[in-house]
PDB file of N, CA and C in Angstrom:
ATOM      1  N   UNK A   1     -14.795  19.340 -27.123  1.00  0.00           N
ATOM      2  CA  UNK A   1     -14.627  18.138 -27.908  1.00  0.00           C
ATOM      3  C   UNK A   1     -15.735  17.151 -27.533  1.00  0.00           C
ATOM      4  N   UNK A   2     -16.527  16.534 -28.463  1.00  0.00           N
ATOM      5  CA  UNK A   2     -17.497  15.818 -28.482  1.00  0.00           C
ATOM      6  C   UNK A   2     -17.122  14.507 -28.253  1.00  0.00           C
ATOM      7  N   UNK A   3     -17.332  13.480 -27.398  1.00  0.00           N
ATOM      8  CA  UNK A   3     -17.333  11.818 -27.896  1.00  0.00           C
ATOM      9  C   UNK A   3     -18.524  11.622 -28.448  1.00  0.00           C
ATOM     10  N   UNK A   4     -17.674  10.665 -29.249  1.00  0.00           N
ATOM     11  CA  UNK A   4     -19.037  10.158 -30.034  1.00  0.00           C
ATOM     12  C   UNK A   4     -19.596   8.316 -29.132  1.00  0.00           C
ATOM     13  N   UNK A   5     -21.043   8.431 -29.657  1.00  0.00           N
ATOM     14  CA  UNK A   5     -21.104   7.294 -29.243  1.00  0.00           C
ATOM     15  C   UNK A   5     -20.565   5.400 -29.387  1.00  0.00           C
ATOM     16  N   UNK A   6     -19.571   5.649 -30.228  1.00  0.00           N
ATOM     17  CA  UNK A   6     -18.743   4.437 -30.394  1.00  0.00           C
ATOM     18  C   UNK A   6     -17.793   4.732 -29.151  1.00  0.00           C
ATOM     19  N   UNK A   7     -16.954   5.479 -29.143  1.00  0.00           N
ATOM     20  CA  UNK A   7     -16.243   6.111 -27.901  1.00  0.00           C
ATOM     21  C   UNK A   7     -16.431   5.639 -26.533  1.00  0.00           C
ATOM     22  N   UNK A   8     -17.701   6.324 -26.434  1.00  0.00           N
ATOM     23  CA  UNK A   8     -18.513   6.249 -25.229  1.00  0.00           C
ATOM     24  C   UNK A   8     -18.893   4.635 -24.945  1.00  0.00           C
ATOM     25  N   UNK A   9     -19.075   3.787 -25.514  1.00  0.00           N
ATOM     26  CA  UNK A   9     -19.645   2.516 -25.417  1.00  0.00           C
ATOM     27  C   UNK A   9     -18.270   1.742 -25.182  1.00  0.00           C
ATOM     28  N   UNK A  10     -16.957   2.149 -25.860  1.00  0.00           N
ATOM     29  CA  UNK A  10     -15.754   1.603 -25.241  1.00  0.00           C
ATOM     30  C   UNK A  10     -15.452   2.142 -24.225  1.00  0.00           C
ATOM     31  N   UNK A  11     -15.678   3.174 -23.660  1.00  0.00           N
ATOM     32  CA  UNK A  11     -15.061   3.835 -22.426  1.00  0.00           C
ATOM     33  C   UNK A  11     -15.985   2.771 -20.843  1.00  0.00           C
ATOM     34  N   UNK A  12     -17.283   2.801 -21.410  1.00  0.00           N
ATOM     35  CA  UNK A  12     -18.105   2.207 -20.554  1.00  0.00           C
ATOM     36  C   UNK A  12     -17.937   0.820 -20.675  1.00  0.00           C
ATOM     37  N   UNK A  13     -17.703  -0.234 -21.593  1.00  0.00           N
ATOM     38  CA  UNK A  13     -17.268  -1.431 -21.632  1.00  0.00           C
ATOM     39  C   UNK A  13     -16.206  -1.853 -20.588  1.00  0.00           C
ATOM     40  N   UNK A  14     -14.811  -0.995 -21.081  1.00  0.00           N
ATOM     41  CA  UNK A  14     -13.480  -0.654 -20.397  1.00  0.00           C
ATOM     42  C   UNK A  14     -13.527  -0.870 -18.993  1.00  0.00           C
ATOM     43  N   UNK A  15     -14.771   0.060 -18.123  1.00  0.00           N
ATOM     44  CA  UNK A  15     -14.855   0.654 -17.070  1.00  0.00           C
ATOM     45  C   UNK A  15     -15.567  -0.595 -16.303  1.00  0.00           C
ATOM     46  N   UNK A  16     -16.579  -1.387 -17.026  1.00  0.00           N
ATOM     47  CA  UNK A  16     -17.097  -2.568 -16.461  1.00  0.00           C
ATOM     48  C   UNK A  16     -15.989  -3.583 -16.255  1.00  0.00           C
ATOM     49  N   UNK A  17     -15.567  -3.768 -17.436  1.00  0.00           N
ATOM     50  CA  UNK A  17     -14.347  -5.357 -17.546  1.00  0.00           C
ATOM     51  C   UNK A  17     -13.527  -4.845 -15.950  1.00  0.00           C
ATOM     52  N   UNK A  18     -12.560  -3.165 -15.804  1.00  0.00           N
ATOM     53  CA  UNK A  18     -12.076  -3.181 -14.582  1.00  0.00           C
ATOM     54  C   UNK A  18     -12.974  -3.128 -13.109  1.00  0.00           C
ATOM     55  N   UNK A  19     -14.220  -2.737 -12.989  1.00  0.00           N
ATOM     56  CA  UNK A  19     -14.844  -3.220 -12.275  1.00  0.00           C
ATOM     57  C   UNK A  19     -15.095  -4.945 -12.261  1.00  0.00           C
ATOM     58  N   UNK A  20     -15.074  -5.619 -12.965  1.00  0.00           N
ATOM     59  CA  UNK A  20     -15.085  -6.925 -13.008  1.00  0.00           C
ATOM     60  C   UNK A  20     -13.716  -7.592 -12.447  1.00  0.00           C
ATOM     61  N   UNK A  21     -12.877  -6.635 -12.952  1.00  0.00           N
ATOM     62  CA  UNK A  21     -11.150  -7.527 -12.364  1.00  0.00           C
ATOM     63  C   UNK A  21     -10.979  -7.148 -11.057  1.00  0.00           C
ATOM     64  N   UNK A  22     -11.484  -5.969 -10.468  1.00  0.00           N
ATOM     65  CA  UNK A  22     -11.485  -6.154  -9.389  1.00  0.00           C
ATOM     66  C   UNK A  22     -12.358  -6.916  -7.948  1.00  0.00           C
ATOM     67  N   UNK A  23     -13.703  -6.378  -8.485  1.00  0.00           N
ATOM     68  CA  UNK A  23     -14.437  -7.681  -7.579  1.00  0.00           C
ATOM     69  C   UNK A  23     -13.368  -9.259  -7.590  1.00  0.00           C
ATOM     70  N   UNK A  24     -12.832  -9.750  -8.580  1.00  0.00           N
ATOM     71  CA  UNK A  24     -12.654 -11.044  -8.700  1.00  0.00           C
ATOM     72  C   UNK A  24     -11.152 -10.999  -7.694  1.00  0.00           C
ATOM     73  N   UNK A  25     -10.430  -9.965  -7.801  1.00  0.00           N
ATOM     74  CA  UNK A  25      -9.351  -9.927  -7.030  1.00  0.00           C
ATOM     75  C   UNK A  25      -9.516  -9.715  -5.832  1.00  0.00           C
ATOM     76  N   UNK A  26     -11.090  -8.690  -5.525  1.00  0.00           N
ATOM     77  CA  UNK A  26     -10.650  -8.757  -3.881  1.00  0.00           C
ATOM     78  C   UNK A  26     -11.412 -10.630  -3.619  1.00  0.00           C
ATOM     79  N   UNK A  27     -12.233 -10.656  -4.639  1.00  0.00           N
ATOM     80  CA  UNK A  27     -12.932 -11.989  -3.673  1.00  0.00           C
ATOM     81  C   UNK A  27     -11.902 -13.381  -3.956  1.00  0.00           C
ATOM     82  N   UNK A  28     -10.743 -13.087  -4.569  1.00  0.00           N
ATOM     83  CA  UNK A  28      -9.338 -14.139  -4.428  1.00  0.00           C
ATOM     84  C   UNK A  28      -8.383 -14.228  -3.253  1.00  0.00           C
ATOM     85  N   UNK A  29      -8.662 -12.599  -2.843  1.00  0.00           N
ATOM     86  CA  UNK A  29      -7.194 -12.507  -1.630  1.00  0.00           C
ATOM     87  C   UNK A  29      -8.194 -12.338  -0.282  1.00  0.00           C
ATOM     88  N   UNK A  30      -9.313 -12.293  -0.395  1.00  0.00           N
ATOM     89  CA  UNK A  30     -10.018 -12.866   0.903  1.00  0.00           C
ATOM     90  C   UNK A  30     -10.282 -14.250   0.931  1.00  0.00           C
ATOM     91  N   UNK A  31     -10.116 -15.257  -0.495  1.00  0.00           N
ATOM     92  CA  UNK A  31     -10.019 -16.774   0.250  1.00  0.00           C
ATOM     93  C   UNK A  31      -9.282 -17.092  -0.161  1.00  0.00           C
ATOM     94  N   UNK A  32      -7.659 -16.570  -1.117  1.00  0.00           N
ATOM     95  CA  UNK A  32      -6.617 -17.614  -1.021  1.00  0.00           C
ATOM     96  C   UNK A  32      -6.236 -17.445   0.659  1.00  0.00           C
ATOM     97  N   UNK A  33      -4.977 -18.407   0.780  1.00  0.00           N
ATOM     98  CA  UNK A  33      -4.634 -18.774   1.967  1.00  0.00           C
ATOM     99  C   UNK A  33      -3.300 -17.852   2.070  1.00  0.00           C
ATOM    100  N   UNK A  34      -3.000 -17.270   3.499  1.00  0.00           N
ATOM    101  CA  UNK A  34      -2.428 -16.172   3.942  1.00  0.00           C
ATOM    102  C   UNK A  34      -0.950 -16.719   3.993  1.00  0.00           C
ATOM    103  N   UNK A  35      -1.102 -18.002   4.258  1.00  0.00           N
ATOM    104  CA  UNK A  35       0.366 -18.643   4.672  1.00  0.00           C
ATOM    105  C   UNK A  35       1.445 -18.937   3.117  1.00  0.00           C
ATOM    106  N   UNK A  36       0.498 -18.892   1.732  1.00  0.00           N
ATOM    107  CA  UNK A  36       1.346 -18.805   0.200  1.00  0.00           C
ATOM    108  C   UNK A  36       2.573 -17.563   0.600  1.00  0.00           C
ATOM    109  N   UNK A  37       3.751 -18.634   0.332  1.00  0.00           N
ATOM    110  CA  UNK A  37       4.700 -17.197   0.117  1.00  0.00           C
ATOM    111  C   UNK A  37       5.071 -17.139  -1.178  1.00  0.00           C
ATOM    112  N   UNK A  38       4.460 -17.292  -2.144  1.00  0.00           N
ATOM    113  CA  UNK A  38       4.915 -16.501  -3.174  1.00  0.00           C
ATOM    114  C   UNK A  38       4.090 -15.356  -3.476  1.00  0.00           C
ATOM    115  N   UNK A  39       5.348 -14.839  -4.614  1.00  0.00           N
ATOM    116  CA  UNK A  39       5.273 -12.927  -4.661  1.00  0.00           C
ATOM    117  C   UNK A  39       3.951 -12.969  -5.767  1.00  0.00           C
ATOM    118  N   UNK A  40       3.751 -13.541  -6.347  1.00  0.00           N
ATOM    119  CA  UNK A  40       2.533 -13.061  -7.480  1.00  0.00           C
ATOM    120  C   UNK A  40       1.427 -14.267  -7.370  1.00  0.00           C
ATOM    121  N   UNK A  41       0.206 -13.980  -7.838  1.00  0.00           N
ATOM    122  CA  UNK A  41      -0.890 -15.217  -7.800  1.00  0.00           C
ATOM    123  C   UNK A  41      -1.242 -15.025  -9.415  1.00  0.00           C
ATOM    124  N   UNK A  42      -2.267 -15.301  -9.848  1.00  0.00           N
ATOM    125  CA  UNK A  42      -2.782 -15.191 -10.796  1.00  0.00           C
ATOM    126  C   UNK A  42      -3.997 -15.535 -10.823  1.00  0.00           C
ATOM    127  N   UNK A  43      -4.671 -14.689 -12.045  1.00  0.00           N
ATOM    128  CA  UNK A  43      -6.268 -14.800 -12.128  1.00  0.00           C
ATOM    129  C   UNK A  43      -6.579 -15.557 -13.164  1.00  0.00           C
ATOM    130  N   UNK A  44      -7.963 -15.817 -13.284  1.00  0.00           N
ATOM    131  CA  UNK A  44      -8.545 -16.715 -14.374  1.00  0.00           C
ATOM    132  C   UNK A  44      -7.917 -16.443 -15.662  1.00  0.00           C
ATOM    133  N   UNK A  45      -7.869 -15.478 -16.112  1.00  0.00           N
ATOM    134  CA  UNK A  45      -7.560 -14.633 -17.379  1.00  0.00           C
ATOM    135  C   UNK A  45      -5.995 -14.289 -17.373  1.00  0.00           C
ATOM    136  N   UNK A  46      -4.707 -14.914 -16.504  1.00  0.00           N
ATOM    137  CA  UNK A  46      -3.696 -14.740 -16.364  1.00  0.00           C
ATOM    138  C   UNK A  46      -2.768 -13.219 -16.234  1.00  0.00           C
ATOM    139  N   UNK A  47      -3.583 -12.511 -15.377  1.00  0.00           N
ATOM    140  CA  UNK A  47      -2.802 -11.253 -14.861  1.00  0.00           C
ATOM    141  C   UNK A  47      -2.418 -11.606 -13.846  1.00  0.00           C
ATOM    142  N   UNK A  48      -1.468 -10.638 -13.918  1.00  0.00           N
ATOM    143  CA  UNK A  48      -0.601 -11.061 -12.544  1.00  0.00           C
ATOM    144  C   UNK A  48      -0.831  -9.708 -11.258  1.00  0.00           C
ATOM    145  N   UNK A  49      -0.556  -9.984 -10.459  1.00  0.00           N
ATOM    146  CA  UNK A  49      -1.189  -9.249  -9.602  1.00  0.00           C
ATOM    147  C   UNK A  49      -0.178  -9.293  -8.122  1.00  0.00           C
ATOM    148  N   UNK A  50       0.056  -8.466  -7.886  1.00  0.00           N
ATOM    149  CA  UNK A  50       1.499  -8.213  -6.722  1.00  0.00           C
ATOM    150  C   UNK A  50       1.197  -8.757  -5.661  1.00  0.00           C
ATOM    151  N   UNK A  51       1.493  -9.503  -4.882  1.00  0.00           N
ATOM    152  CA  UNK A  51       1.260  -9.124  -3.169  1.00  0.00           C
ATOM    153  C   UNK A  51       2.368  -8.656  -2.191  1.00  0.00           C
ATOM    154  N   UNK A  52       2.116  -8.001  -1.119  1.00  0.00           N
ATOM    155  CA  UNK A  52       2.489  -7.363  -0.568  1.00  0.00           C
ATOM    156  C   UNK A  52       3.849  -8.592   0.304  1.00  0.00           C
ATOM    157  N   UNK A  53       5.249  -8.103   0.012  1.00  0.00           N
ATOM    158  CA  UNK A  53       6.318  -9.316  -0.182  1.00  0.00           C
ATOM    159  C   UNK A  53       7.128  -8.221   1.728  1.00  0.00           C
ATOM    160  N   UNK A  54       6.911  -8.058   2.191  1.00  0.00           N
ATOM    161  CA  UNK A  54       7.522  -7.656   3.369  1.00  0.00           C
ATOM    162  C   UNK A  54       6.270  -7.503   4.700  1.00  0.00           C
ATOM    163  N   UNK A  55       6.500  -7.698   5.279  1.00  0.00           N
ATOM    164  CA  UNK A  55       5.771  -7.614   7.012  1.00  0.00           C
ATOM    165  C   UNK A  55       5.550  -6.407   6.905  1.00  0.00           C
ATOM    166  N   UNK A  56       4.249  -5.977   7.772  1.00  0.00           N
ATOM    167  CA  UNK A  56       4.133  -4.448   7.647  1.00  0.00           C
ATOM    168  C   UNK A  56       4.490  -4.074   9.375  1.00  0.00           C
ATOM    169  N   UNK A  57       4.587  -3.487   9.459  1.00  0.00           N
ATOM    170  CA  UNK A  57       5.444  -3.345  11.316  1.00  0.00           C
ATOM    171  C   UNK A  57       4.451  -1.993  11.434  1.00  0.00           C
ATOM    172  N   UNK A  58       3.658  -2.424  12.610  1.00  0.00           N
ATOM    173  CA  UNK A  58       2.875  -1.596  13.250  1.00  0.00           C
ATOM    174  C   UNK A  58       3.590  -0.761  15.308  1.00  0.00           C
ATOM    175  N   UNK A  59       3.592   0.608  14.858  1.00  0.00           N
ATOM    176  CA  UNK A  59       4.438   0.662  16.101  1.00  0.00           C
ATOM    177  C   UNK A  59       3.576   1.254  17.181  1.00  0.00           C
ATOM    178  N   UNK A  60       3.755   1.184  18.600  1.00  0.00           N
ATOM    179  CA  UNK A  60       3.414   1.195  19.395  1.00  0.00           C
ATOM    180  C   UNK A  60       3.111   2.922  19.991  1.00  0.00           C
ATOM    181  N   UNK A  61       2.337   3.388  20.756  1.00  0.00           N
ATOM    182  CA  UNK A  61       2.474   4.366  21.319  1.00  0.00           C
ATOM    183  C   UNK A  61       3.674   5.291  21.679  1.00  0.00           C
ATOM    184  N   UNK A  62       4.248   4.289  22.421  1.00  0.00           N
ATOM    185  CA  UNK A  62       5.352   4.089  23.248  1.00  0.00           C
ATOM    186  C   UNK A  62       6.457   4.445  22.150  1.00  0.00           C
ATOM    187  N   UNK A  63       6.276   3.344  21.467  1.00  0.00           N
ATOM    188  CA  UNK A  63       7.954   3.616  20.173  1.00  0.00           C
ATOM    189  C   UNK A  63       7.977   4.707  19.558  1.00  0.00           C
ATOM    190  N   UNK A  64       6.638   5.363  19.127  1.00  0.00           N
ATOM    191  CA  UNK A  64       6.059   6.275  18.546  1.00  0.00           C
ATOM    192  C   UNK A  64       6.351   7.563  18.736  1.00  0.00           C
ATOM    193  N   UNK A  65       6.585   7.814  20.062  1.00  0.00           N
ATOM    194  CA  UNK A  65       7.111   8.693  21.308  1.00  0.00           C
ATOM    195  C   UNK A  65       8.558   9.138  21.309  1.00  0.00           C
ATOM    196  N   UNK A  66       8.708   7.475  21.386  1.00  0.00           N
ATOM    197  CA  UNK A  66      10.209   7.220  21.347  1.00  0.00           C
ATOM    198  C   UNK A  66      10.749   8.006  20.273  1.00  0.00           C
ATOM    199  N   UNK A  67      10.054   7.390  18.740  1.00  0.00           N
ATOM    200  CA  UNK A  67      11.287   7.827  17.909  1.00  0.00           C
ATOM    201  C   UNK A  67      10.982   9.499  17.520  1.00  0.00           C
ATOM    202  N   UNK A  68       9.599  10.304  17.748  1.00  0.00           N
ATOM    203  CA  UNK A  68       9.643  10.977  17.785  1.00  0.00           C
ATOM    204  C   UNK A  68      11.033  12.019  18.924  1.00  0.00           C
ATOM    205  N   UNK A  69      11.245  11.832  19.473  1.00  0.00           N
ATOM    206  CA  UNK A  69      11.970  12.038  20.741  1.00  0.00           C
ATOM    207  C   UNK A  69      13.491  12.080  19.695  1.00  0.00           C
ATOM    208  N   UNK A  70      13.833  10.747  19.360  1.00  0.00           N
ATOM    209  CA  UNK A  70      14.937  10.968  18.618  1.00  0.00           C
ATOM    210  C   UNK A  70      15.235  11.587  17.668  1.00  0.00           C
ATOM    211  N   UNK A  71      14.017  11.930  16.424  1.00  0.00           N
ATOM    212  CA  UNK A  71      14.047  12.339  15.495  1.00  0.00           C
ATOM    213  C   UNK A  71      14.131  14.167  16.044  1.00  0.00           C
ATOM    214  N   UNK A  72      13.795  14.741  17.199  1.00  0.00           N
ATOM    215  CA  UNK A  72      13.982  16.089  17.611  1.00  0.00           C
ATOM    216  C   UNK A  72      15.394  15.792  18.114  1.00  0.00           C
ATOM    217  N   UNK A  73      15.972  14.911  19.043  1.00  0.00           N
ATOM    218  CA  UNK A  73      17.690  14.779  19.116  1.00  0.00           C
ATOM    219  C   UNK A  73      18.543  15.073  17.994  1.00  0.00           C
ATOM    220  N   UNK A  74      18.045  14.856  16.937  1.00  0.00           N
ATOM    221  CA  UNK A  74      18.745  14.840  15.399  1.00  0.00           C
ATOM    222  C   UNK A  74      19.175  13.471  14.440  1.00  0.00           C
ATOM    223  N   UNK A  75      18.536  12.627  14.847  1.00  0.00           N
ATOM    224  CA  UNK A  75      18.400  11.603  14.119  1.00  0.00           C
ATOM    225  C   UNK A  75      17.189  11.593  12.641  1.00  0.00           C
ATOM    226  N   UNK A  76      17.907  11.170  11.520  1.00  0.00           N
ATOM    227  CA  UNK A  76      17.552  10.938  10.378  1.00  0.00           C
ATOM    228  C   UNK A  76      15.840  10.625  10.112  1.00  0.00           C
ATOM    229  N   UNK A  77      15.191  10.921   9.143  1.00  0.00           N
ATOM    230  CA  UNK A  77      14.040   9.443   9.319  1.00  0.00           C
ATOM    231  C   UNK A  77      14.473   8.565   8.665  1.00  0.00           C
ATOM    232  N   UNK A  78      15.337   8.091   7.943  1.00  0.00           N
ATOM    233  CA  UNK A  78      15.810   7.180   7.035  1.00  0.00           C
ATOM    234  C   UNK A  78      16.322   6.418   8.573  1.00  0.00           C
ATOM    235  N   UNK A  79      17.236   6.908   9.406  1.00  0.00           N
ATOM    236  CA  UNK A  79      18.087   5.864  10.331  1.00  0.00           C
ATOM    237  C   UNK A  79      17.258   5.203  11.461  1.00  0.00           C
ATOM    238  N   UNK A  80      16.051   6.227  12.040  1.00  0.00           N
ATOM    239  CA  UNK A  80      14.808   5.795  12.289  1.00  0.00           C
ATOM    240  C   UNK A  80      14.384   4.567  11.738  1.00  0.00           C
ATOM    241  N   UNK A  81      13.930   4.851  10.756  1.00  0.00           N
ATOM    242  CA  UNK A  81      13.047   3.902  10.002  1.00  0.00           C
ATOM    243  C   UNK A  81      14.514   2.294   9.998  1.00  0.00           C
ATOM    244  N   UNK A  82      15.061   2.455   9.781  1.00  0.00           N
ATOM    245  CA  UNK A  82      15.875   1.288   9.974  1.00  0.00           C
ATOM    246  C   UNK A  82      16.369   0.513  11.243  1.00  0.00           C
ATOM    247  N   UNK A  83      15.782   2.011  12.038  1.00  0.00           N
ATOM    248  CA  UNK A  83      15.775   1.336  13.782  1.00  0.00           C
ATOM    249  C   UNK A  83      14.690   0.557  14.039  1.00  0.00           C
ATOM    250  N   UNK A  84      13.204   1.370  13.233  1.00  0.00           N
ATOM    251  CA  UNK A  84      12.431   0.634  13.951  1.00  0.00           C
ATOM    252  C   UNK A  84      12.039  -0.491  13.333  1.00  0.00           C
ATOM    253  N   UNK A  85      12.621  -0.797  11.776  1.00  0.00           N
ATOM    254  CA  UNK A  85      12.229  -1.808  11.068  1.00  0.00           C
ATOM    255  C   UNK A  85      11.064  -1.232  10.077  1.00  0.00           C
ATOM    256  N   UNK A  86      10.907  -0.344   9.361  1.00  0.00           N
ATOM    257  CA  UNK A  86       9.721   0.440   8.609  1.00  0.00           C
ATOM    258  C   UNK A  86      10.463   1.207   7.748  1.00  0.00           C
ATOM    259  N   UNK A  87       9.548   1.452   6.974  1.00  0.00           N
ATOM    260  CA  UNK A  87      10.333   2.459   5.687  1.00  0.00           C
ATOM    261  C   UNK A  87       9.914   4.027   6.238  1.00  0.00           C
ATOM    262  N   UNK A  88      10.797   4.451   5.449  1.00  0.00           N
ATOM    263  CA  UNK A  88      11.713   5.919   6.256  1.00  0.00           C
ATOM    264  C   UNK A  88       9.600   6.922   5.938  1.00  0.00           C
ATOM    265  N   UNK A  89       9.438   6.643   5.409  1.00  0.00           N
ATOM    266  CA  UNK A  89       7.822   7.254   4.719  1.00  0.00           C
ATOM    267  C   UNK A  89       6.568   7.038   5.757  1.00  0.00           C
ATOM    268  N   UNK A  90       6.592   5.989   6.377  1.00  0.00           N
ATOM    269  CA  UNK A  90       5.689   5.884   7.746  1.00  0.00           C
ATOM    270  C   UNK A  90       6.872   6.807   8.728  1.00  0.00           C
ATOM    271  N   UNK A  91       8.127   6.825   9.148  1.00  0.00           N
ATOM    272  CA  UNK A  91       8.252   7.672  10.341  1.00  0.00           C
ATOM    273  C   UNK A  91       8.135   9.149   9.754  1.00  0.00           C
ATOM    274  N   UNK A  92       8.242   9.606   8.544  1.00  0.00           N
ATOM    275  CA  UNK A  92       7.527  10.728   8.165  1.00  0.00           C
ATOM    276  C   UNK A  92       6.440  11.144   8.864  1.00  0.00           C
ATOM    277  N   UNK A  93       5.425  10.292   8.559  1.00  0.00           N
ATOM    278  CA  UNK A  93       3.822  10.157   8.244  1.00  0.00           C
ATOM    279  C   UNK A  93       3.700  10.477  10.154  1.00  0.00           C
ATOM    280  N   UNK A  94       4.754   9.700  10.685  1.00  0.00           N
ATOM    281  CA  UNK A  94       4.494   9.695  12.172  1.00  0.00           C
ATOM    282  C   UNK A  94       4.843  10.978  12.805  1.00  0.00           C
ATOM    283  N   UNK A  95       5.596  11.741  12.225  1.00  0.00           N
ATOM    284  CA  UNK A  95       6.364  12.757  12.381  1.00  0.00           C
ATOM    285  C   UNK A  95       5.004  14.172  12.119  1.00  0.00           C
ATOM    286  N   UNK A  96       4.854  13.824  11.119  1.00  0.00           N
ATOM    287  CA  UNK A  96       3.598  14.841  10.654  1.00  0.00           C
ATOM    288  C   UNK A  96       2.369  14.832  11.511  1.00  0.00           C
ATOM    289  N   UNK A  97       2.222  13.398  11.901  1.00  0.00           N
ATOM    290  CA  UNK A  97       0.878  13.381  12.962  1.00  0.00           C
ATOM    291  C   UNK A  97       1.309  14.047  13.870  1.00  0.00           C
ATOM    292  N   UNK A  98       2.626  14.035  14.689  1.00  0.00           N
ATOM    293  CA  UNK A  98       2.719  14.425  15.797  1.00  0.00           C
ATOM    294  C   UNK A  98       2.849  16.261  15.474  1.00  0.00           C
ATOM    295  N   UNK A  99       3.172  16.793  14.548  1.00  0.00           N
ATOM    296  CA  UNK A  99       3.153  17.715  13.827  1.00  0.00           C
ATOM    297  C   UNK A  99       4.891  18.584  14.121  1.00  0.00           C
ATOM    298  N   UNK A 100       5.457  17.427  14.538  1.00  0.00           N
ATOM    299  CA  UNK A 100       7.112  17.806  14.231  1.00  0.00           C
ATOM    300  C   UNK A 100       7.492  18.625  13.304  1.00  0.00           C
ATOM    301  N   UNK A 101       8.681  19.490  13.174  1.00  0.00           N
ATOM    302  CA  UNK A 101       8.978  20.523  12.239  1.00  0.00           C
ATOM    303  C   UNK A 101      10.062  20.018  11.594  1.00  0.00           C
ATOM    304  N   UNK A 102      10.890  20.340  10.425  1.00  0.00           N
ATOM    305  CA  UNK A 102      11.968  19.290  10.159  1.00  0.00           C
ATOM    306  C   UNK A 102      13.023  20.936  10.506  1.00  0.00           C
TER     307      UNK A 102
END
């Protein structure tokens, strides 16, 4: 199947404008201010645009260990993840690094 060149000149238009929305978004959330708690901002052109609405919880060596340890006792990753404060998908992710078996 051929595009034709009308096609092609919207596909490449398309592809600039989202290269354009994004430069403008990262260079918004590197100088709005970190301390806004609201859930959406907005751009010149009124899209809305998500931000990230929960703490991200970074865990330690140590905990890491830990919940690996529990998760071979027979604990959940869902009950994990609610121990350590994280969604059940990072103690996965942690589980796999360590290369745990389910």
């Amino acid at each position: 199947m051929r595009i034709s060149t009308l096609d092609l000149n919207k596909v490449n238009a398309a592809v600039a404008y989202r290269t354009q929305i994004r430069e403008r978004d990262f260079t918004n959330a590197i100088t709005s201010s970190t301390s806004d708690n609201s859930l959406y901002d907005t751009c010149e052109d009124s899209k809305i645009i998500s931000k990230i609405s929960h703490k991200q919880t970074h865990l330690t060596l140590a905990e890491k260990d830990e919940l690996v340890a529990k998760y071979k006792d027979g604990m959940t990753a869902r009950t994990l993840a609610e121990l350590y404060g994280c969604h059940h998908t990072t103690v996965s992710r942690i589980l796999k690094m360590y290369e745990v078996k389910n």
